[in-house]
C-alpha atoms as a PDB file:
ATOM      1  CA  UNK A   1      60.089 181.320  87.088  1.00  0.00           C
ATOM      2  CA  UNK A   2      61.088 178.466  84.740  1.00  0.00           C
ATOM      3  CA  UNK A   3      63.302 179.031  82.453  1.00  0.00           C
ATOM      4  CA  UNK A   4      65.089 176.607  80.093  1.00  0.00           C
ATOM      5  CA  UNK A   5      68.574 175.965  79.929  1.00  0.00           C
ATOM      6  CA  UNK A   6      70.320 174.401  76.986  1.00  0.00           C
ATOM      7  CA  UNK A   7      73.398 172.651  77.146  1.00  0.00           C
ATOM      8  CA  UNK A   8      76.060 171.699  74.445  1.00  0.00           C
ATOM      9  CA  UNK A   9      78.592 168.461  75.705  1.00  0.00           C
ATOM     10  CA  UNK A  10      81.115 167.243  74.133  1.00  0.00           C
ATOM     11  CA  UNK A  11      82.884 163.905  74.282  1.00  0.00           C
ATOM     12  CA  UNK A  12      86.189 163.285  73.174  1.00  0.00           C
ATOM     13  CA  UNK A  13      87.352 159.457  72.872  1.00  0.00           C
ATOM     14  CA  UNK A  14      91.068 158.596  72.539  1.00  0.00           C
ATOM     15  CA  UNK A  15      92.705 155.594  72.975  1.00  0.00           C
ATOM     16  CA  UNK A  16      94.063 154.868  75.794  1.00  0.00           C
ATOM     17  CA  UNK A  17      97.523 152.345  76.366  1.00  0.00           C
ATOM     18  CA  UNK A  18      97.661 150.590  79.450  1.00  0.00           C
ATOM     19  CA  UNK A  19     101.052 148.556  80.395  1.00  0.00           C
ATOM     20  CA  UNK A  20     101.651 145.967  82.172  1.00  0.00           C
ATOM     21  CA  UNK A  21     104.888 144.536  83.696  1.00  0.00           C
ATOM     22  CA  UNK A  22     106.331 141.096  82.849  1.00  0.00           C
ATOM     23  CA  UNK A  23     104.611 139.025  85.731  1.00  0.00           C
ATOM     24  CA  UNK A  24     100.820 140.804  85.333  1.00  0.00           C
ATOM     25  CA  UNK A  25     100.970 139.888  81.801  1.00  0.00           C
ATOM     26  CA  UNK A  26     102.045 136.036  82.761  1.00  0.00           C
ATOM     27  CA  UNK A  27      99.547 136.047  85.109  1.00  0.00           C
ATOM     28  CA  UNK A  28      96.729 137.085  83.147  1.00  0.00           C
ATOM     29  CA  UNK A  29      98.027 134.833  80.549  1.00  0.00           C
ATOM     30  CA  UNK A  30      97.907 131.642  82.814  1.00  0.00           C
ATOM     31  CA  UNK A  31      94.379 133.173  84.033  1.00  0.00           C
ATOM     32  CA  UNK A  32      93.154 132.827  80.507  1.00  0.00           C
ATOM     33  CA  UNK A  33      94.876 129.255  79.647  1.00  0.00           C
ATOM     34  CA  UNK A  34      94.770 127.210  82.871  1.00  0.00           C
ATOM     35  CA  UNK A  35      91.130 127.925  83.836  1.00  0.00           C
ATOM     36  CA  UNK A  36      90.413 125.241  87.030  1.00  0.00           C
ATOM     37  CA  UNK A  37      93.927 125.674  88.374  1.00  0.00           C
ATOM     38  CA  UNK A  38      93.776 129.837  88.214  1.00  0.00           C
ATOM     39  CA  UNK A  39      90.567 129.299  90.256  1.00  0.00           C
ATOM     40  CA  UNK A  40      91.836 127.201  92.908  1.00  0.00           C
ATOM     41  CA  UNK A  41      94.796 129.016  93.231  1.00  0.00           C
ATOM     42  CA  UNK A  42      92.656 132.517  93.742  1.00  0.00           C
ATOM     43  CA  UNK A  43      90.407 130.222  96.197  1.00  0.00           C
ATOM     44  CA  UNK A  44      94.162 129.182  97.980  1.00  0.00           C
ATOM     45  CA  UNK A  45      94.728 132.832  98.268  1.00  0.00           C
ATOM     46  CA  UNK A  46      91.478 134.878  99.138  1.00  0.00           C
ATOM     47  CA  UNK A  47      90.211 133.778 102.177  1.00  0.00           C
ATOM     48  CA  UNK A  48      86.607 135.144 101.602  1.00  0.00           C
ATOM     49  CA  UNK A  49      86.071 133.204  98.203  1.00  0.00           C
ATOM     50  CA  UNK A  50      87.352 130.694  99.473  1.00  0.00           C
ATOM     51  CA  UNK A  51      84.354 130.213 102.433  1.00  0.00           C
ATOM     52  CA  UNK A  52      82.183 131.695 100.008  1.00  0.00           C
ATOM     53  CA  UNK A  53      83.232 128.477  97.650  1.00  0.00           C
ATOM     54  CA  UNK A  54      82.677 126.200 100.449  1.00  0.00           C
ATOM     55  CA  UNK A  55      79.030 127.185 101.315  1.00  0.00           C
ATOM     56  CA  UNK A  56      78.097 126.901  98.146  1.00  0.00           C
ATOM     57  CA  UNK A  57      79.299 123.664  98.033  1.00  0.00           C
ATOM     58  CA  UNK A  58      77.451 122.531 101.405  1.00  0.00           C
ATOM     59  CA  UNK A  59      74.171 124.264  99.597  1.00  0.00           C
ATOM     60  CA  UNK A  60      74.931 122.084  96.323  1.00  0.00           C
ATOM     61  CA  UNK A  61      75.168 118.780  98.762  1.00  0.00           C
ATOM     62  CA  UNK A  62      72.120 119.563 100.643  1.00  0.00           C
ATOM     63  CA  UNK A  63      70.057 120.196  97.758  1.00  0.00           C
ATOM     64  CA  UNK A  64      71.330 116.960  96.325  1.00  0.00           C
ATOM     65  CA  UNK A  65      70.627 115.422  99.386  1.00  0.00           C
ATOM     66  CA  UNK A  66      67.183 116.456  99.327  1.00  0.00           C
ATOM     67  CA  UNK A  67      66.736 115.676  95.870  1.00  0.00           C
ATOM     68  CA  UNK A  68      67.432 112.179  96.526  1.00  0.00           C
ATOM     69  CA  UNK A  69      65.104 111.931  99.122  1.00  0.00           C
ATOM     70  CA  UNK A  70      62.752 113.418  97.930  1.00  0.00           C
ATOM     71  CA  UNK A  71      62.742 110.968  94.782  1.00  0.00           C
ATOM     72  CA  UNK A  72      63.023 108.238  97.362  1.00  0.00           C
ATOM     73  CA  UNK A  73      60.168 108.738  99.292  1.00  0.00           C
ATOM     74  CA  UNK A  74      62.157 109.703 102.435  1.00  0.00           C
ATOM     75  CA  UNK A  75      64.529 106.678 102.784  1.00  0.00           C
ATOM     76  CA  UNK A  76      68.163 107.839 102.426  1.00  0.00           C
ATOM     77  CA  UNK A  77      69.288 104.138 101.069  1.00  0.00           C
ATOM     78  CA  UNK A  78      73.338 105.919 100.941  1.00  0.00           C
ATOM     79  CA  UNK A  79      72.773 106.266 104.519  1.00  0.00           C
ATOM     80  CA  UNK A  80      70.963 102.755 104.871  1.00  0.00           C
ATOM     81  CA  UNK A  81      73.479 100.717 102.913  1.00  0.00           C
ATOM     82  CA  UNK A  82      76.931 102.644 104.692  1.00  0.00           C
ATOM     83  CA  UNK A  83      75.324 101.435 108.223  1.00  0.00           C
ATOM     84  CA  UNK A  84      74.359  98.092 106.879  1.00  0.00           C
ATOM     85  CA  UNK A  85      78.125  97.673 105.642  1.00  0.00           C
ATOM     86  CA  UNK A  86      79.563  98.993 109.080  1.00  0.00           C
ATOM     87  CA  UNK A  87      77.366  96.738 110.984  1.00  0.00           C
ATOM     88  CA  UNK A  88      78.510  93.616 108.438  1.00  0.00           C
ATOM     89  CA  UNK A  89      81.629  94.345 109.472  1.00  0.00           C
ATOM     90  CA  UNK A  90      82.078  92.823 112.717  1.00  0.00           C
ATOM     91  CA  UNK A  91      85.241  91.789 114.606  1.00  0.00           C
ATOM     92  CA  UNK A  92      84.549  87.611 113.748  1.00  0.00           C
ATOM     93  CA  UNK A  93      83.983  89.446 110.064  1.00  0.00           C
ATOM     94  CA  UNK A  94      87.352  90.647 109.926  1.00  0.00           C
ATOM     95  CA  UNK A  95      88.713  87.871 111.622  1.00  0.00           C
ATOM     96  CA  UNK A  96      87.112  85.828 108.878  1.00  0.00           C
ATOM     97  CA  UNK A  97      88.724  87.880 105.991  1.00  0.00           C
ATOM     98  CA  UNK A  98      91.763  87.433 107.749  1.00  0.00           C
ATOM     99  CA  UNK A  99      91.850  84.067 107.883  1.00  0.00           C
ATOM    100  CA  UNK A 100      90.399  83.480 104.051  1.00  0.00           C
ATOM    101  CA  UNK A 101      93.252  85.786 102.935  1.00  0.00           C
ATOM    102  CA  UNK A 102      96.149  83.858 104.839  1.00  0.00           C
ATOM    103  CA  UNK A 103      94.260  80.643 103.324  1.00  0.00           C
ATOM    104  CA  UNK A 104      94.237  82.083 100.024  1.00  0.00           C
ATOM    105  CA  UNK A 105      98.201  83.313 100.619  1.00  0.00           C
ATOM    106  CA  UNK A 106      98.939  79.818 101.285  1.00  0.00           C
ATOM    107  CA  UNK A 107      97.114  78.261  98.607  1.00  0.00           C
ATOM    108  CA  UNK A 108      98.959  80.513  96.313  1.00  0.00           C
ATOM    109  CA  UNK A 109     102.419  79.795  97.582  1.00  0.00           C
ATOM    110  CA  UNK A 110     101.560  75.954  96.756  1.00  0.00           C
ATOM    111  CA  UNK A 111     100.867  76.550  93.457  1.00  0.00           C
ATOM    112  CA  UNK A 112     103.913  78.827  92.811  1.00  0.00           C
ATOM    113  CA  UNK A 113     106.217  76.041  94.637  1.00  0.00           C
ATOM    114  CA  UNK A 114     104.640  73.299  92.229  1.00  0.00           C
ATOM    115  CA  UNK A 115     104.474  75.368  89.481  1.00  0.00           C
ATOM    116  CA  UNK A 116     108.675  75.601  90.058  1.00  0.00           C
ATOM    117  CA  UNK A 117     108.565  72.270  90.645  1.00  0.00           C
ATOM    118  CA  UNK A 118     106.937  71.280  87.426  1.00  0.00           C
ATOM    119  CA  UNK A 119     109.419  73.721  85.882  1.00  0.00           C
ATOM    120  CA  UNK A 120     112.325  71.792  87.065  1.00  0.00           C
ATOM    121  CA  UNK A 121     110.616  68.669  85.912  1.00  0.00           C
ATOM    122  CA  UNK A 122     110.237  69.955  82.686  1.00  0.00           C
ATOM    123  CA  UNK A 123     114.227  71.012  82.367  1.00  0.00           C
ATOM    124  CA  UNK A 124     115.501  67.764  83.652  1.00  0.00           C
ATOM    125  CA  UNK A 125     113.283  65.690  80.830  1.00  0.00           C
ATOM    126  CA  UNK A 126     114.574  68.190  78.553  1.00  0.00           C
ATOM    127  CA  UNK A 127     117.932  68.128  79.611  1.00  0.00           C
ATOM    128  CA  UNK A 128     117.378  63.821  79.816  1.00  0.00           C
ATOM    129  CA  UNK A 129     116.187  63.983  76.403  1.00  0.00           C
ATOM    130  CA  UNK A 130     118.958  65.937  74.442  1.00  0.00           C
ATOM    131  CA  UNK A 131     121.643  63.826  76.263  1.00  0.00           C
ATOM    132  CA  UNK A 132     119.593  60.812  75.369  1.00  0.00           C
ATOM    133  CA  UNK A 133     122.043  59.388  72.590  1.00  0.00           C
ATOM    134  CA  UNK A 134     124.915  59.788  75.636  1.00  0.00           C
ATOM    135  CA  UNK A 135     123.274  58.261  77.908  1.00  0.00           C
ATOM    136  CA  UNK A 136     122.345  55.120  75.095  1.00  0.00           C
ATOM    137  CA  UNK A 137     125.985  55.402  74.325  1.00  0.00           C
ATOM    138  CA  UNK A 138     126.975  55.184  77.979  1.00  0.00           C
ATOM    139  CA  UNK A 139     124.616  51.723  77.864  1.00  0.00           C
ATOM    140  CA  UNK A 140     126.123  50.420  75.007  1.00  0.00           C
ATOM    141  CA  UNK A 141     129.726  50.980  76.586  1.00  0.00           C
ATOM    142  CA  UNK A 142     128.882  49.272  79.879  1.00  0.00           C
ATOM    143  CA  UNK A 143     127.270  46.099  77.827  1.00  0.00           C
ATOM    144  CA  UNK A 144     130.047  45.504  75.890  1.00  0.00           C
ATOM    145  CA  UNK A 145     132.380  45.976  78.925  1.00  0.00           C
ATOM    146  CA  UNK A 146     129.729  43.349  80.653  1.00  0.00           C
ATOM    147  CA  UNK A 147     130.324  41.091  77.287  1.00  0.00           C
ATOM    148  CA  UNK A 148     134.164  41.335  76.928  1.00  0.00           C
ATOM    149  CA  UNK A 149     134.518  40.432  80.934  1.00  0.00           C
ATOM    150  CA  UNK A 150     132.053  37.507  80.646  1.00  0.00           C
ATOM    151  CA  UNK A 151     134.126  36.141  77.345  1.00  0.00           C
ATOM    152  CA  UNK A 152     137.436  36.708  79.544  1.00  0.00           C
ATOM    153  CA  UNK A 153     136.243  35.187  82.274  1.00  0.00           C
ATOM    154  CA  UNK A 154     134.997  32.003  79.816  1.00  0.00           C
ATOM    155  CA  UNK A 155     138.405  32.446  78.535  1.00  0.00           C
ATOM    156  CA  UNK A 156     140.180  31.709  81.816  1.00  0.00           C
ATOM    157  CA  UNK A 157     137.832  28.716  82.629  1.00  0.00           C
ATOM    158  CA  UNK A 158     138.783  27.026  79.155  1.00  0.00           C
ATOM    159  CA  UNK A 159     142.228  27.635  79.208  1.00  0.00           C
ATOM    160  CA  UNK A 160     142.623  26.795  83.370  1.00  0.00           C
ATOM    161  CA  UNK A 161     140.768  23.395  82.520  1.00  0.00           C
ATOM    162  CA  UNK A 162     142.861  22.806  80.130  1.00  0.00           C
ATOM    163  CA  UNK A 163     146.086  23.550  82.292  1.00  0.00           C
ATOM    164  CA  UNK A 164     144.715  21.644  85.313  1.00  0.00           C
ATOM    165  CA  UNK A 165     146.130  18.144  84.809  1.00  0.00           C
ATOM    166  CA  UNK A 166     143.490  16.062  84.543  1.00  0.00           C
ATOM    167  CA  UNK A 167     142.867  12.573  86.484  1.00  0.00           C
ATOM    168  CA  UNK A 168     144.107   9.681  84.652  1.00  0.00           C
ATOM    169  CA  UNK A 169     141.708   6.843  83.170  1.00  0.00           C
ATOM    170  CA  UNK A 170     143.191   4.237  82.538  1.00  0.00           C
END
């Protein structure tokens, strides 16, 4: 026997106030402003999302990795070029960089010494050229001295001749 049924429902909505303590609040606050750093922190904590994370970013690398070799034709040149570089990089290689870096040390202490030495070059013709009027002063001095002890010395001759008694003509 079917019989009907009727039913009468009622629904009542209130608000409702939920509270939070001091640190949920800060937490969902930093949540909502620091974005990246909330995420890695949640990674940090749940171990789950965190391997979860990881596999997904193995899938994203493979894919890529497919991608690229796929547009490529099949030749992985990232691959090719990293063994090319290892294999260019032999012991007389590094031995080589070795020695043009010590060479180019060297070179560059030379030019720092003569740059200093240039530098002290420059000073002393500075130096030379605002004592100039000294030094031409200094010259002067020292041929005058030369002139007054030349005249004395004439001096003496004269007046010694004319002290020495001379030889009589008669």
């Amino acid at each position: 026997d079917a019989g009907e049924a009727s039913f009468k429902l009622s629904v009542g909505l209130t608000a409702v106030k939920v509270v939070l303590s001091r640190a949920e609040l800060t937490s969902r606050v930093q949540k909502m402003r620091r974005g990246w750093e909330s995420k890695l922190e949640d990674l940090q904590k749940d171990v789950n999302a965190r391997e979860q994370f990881e596999d997904r970013v193995k899938q994203l690398r493979d894919d890529k990795r497919k991608h690229m070799l796929q547009m490529h034709h099949g030749v992985d040149y990232l691959q090719r070029n990293m063994s090319m570089t290892l294999e260019g990089y032999s012991d007389n290689k590094s031995e080589k960089m070795i020695r043009q870096a010590d060479k180019s040390k060297e070179r560059h202490v030379k030019a720092v010494e003569i740059q200093q030495d240039l530098e002290k070059q420059q000073e002393q013709q500075g130096i030379a050229w605002l004592n100039r009027g000294e030094g031409r002063r200094r010259e002067r001095e020292l041929q005058e001295m030369e002139d007054r002890q030349r005249e004395e010395r004439v001096e003496r001759q004269r007046q010694w001749l004319i002290r020495l008694p001379g030889p009589g003509f008669a």
